[in-house]
N, C-alpha and C. Protein backbone atom coordinates (compact mmCIF):
# COMPACT_ATOMS: atom_id res chain seq x y z
N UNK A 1 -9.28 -10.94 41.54
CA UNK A 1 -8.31 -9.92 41.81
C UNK A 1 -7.80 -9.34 40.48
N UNK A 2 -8.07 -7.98 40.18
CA UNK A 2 -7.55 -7.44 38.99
C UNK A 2 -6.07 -6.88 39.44
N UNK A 3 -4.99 -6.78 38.50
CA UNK A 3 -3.44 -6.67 38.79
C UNK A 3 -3.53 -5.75 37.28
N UNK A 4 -2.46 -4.85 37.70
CA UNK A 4 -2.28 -3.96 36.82
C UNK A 4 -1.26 -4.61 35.68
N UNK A 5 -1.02 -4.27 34.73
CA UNK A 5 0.05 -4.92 33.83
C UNK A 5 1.11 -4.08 34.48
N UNK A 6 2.16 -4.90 33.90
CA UNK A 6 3.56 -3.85 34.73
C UNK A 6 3.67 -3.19 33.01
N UNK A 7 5.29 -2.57 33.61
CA UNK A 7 5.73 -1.54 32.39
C UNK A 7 6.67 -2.23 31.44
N UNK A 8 7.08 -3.32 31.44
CA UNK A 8 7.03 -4.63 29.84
C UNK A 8 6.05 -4.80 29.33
N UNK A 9 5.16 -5.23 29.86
CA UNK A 9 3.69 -5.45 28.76
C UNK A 9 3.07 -4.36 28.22
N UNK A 10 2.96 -2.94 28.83
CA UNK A 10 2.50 -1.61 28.44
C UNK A 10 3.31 -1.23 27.39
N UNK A 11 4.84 -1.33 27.69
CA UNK A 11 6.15 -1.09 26.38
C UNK A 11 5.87 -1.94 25.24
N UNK A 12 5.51 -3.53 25.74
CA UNK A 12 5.16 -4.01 24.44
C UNK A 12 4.13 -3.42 23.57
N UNK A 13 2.94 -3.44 24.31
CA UNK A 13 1.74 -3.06 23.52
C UNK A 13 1.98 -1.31 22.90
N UNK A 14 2.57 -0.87 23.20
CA UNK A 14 2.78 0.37 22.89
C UNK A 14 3.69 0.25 21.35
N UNK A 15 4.73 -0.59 21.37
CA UNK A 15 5.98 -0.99 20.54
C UNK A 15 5.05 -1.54 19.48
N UNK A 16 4.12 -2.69 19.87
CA UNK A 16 3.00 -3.18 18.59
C UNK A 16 2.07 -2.08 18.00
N UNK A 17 1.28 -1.20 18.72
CA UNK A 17 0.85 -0.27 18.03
C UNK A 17 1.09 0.99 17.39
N UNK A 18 2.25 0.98 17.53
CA UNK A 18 3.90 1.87 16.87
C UNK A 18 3.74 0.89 15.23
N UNK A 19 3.90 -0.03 15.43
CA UNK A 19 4.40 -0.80 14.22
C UNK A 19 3.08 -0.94 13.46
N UNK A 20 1.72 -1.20 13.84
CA UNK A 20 0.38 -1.06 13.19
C UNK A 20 0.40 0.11 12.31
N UNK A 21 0.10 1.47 13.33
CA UNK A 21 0.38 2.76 12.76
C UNK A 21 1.22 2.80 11.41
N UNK A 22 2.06 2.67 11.98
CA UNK A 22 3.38 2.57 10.51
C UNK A 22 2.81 1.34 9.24
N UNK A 23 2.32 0.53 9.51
CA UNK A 23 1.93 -0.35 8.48
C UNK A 23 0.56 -0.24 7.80
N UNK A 24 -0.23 0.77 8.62
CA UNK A 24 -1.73 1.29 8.06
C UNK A 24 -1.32 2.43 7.19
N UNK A 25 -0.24 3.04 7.67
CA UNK A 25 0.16 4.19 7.00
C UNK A 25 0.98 3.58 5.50
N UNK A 26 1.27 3.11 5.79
CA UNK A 26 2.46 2.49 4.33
C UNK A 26 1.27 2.08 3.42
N UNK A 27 0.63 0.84 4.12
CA UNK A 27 -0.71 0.19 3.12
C UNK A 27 -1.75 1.55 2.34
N UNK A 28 -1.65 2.20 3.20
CA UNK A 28 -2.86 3.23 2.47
C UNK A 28 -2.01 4.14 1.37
N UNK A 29 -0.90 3.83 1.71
CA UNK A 29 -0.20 4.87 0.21
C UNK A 29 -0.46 4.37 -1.06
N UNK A 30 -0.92 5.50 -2.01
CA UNK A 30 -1.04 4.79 -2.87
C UNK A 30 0.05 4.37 -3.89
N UNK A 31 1.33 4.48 -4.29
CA UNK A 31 2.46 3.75 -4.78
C UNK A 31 2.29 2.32 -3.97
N UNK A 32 2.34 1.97 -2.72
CA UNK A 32 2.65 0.83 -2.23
C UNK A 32 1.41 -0.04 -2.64
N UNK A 33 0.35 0.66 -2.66
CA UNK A 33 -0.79 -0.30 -3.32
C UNK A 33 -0.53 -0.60 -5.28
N UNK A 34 -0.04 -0.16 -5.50
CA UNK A 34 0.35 0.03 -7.07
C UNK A 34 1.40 -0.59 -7.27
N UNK A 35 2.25 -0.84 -6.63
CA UNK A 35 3.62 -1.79 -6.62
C UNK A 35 3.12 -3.03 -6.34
N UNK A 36 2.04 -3.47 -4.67
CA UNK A 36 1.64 -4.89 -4.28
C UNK A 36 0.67 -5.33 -5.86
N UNK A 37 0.05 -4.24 -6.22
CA UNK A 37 -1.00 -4.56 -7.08
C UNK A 37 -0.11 -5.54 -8.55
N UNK A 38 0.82 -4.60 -8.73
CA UNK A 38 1.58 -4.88 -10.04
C UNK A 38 2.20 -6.38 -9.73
N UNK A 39 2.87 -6.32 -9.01
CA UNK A 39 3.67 -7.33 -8.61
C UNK A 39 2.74 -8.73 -8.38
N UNK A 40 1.58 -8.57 -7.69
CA UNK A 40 0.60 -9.47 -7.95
C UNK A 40 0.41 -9.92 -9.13
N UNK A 41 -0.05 -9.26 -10.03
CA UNK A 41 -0.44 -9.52 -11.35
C UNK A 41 0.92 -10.10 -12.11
N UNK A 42 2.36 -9.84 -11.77
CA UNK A 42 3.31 -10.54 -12.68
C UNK A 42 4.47 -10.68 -11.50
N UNK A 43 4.55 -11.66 -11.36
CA UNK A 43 5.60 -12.80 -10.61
C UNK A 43 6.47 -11.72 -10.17
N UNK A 44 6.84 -11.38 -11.26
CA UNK A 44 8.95 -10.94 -11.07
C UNK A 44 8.81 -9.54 -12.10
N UNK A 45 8.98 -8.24 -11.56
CA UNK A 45 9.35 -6.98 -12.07
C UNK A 45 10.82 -6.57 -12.29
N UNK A 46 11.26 -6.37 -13.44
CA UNK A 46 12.33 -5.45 -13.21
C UNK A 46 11.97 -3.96 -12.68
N UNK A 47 12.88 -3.28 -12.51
CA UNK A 47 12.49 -1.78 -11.76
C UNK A 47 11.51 -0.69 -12.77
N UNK A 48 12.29 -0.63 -13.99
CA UNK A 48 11.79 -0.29 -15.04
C UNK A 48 10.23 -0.47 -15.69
N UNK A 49 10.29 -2.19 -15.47
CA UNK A 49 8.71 -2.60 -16.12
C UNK A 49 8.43 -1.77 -14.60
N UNK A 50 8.44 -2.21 -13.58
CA UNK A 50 7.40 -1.84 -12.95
C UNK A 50 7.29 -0.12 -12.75
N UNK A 51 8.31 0.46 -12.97
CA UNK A 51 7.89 2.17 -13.01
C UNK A 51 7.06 2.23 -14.09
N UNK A 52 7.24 1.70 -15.44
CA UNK A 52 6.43 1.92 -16.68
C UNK A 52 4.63 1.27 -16.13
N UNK A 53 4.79 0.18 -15.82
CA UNK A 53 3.61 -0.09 -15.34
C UNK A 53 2.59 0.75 -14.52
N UNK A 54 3.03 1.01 -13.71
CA UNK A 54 2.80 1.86 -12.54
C UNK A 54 2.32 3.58 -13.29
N UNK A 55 3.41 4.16 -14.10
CA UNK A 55 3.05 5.48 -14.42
C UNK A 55 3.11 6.65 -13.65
N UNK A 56 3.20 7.49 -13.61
CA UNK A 56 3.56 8.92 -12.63
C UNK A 56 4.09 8.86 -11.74
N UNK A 57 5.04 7.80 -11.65
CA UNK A 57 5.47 7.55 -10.40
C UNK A 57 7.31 8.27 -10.68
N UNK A 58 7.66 8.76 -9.80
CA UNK A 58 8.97 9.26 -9.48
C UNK A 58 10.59 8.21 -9.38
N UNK A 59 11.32 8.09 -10.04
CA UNK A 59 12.27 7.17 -9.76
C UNK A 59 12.32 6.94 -8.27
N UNK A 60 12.90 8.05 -7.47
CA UNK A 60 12.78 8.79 -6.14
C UNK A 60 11.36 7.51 -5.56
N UNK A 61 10.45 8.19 -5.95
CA UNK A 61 9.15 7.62 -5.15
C UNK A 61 9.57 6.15 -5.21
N UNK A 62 9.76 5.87 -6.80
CA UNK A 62 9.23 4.21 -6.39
C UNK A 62 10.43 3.42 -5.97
N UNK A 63 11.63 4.10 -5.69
CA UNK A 63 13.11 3.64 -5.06
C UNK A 63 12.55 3.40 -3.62
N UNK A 64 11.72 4.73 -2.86
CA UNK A 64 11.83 4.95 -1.92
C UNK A 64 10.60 3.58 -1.35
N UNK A 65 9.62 3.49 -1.75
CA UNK A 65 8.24 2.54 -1.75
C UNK A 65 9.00 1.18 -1.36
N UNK A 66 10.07 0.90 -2.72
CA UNK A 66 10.36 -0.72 -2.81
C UNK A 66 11.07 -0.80 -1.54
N UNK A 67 12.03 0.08 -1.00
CA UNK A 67 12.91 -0.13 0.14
C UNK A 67 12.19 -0.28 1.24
N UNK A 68 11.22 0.41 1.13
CA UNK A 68 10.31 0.48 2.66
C UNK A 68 9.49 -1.24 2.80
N UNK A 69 8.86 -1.55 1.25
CA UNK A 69 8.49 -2.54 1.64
C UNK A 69 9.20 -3.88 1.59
N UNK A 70 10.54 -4.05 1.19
CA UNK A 70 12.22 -4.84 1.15
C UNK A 70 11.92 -4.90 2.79
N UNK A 71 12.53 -3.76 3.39
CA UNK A 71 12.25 -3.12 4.69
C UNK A 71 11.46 -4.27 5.49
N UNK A 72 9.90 -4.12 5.19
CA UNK A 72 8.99 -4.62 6.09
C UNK A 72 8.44 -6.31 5.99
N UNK A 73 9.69 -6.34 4.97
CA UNK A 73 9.29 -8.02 4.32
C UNK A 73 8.23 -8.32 3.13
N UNK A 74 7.95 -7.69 2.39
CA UNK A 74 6.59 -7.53 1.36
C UNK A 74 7.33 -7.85 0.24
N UNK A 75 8.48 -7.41 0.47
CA UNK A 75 9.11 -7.53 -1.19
C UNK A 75 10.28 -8.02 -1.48
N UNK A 76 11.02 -8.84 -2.03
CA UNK A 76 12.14 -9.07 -2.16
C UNK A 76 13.17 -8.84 -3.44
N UNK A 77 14.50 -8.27 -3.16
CA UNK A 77 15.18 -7.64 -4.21
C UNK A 77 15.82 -8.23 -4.56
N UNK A 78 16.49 -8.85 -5.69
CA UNK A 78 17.64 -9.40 -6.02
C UNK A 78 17.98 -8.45 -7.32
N UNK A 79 19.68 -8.47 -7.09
CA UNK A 79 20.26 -7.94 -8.25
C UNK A 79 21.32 -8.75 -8.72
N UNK A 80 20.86 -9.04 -10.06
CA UNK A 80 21.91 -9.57 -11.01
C UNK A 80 23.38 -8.99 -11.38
N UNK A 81 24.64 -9.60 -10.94
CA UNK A 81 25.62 -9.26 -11.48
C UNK A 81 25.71 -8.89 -13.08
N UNK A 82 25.43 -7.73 -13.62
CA UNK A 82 25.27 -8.13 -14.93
C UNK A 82 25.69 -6.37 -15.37
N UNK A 83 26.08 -6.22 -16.24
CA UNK A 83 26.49 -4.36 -16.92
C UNK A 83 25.24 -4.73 -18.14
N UNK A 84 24.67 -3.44 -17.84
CA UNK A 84 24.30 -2.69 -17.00
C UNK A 84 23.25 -3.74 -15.97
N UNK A 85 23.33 -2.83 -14.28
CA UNK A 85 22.78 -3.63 -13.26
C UNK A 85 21.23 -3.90 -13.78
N UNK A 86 21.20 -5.48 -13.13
CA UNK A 86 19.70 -5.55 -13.37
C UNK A 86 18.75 -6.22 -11.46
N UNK A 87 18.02 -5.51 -11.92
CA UNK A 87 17.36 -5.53 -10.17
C UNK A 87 15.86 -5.91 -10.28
N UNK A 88 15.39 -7.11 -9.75
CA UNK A 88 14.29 -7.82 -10.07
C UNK A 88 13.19 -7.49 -8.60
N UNK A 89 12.12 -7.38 -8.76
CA UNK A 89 11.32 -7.50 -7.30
C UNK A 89 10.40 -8.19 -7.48
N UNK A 90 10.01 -8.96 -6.77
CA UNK A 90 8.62 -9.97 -6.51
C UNK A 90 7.98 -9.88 -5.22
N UNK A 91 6.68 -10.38 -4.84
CA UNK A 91 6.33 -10.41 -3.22
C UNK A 91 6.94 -11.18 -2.42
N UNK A 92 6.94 -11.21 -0.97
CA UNK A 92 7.39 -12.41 -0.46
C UNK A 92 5.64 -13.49 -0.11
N UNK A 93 5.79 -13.96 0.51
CA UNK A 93 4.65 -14.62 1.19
C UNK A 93 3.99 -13.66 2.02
N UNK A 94 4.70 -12.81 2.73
CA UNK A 94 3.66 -12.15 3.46
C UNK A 94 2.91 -11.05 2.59
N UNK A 95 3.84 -10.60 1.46
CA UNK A 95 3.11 -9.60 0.41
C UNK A 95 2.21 -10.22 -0.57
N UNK A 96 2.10 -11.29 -0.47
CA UNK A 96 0.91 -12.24 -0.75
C UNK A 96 0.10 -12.23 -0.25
N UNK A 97 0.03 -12.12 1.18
CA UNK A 97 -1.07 -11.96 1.94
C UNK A 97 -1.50 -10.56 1.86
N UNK A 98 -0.64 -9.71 1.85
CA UNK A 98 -1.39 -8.38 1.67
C UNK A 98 -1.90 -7.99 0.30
N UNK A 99 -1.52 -8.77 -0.58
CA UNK A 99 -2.07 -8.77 -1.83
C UNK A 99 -3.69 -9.13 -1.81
N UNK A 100 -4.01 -10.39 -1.17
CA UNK A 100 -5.30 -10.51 -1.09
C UNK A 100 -6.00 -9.46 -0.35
N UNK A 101 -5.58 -9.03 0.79
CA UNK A 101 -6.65 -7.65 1.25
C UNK A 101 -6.66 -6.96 -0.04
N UNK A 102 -5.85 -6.58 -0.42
CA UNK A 102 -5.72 -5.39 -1.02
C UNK A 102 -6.54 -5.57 -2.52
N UNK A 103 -6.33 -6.97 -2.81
CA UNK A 103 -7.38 -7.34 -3.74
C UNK A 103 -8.80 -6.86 -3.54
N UNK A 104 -8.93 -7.41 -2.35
CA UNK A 104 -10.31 -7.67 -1.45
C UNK A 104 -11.52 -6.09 -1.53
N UNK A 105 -10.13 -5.23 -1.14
CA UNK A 105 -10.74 -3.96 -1.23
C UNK A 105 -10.84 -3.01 -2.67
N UNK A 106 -9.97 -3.93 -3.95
CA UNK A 106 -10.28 -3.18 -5.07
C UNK A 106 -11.27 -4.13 -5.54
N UNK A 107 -12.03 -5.51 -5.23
CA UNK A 107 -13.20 -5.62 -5.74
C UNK A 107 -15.00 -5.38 -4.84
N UNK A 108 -14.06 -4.67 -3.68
CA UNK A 108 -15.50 -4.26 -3.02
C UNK A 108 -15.74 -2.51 -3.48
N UNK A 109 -15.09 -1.71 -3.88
CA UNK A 109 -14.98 -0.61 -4.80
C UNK A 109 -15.57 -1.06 -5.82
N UNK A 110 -15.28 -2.05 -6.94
CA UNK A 110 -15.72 -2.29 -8.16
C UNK A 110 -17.53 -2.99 -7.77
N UNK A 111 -17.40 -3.72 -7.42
CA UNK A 111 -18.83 -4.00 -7.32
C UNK A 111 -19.78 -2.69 -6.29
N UNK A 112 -18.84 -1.94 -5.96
CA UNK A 112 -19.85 -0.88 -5.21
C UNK A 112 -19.46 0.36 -5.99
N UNK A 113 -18.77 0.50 -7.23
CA UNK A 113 -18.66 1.94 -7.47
C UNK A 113 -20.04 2.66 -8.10
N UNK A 114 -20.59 2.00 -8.08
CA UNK A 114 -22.12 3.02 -8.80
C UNK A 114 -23.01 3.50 -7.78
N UNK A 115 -22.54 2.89 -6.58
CA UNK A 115 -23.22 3.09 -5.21
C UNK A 115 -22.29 5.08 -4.65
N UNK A 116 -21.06 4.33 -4.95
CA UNK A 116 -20.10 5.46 -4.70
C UNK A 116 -20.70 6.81 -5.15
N UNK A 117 -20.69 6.14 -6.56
CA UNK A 117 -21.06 7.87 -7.59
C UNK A 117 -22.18 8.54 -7.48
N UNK A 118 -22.90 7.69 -7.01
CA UNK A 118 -24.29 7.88 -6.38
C UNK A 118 -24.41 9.09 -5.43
N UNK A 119 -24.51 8.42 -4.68
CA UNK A 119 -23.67 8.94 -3.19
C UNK A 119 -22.95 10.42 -3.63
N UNK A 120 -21.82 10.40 -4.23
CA UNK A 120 -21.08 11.50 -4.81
C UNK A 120 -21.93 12.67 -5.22
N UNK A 121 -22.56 11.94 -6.66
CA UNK A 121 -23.41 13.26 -7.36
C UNK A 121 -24.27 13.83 -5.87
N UNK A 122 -25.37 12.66 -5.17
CA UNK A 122 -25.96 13.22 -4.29
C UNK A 122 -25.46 14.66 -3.36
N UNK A 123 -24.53 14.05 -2.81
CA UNK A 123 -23.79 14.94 -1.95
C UNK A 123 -23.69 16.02 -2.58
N UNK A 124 -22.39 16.32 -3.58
CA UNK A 124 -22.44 17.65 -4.40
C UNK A 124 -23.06 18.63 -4.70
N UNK A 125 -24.54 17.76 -5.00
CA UNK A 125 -25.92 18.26 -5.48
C UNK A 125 -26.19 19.12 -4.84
N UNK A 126 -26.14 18.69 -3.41
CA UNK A 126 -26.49 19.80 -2.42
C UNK A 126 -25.79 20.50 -1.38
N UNK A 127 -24.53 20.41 -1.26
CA UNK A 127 -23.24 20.95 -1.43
C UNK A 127 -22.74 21.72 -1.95
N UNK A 128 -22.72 21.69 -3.73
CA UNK A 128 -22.37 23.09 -4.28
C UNK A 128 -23.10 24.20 -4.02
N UNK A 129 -24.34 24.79 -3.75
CA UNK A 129 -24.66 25.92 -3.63
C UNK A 129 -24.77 26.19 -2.33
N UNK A 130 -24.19 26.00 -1.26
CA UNK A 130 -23.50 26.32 0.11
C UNK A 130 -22.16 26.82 -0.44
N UNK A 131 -21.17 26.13 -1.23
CA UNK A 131 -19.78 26.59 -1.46
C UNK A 131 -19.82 28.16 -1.97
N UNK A 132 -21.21 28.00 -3.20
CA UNK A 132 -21.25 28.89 -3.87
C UNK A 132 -21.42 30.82 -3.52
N UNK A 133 -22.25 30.13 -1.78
CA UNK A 133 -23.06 31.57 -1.09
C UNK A 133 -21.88 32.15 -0.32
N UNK A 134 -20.54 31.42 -0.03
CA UNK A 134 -20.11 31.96 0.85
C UNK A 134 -18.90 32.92 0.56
């Protein structure tokens, strides 16, 4: 006998793939990969090292990045009582775990980037003179 799900389990599953969406979307930004990345590589950032680290990045942007991932549990903030304020970020455990994907996928790029460029020039090759006729 097949039974339909009722409308709690449909709300749930709907509510979980609400929250996927939003977390495929955050992961693929690239600041949030540049913050997990940094932060990987050194324990404990002040705000500063890690804007300097990071590079082109916007006070704005990388205010807005750390809160989202504070937010989603990836990162944790502490600020020191201290003149002038000092504000430290590190991963939590779960931004540990997303550290390793995220590892995962900057060494399957590196061992495949000549495949990439490959691929690239190919394409172009015969690509640009279609752009060119029209």
């Amino acid at each position: 006998m097949v039974t339909k799900p009722d409308s709690a389990s449909i709300g749930a599953v709907e509510h979980a793939n609400g929250i996927a969406r939003e977390m495929f979307e955050r992961i693929a930004d690239k600041w949030t990969l540049l913050v997990v990345a940094n932060l990987g590589e050194v324990e404990l950032l002040r705000f500063t090292e890690l804007q300097d680290r990071i590079g082109n990045v916007s006070h704005k942007m990388l205010t807005q990045t750390l809160r989202q991932l504070e937010r989603d549990g990836l990162v944790t903030r502490t600020v020191h009582p201290v003149v002038p304020p000092r504000v430290d970020y590190r991963l939590t455990p779960l931004g540990r775990g997303l550290l390793i994907t995220v590892t995962g996928i900057c060494m399957w790029v590196r061992d495949n980037l000549a495949l990439i460029e490959t691929s690239r020039s190919t394409f172009d090759a015969r690509s640009t003179p279609a752009l060119n006729e029209s």
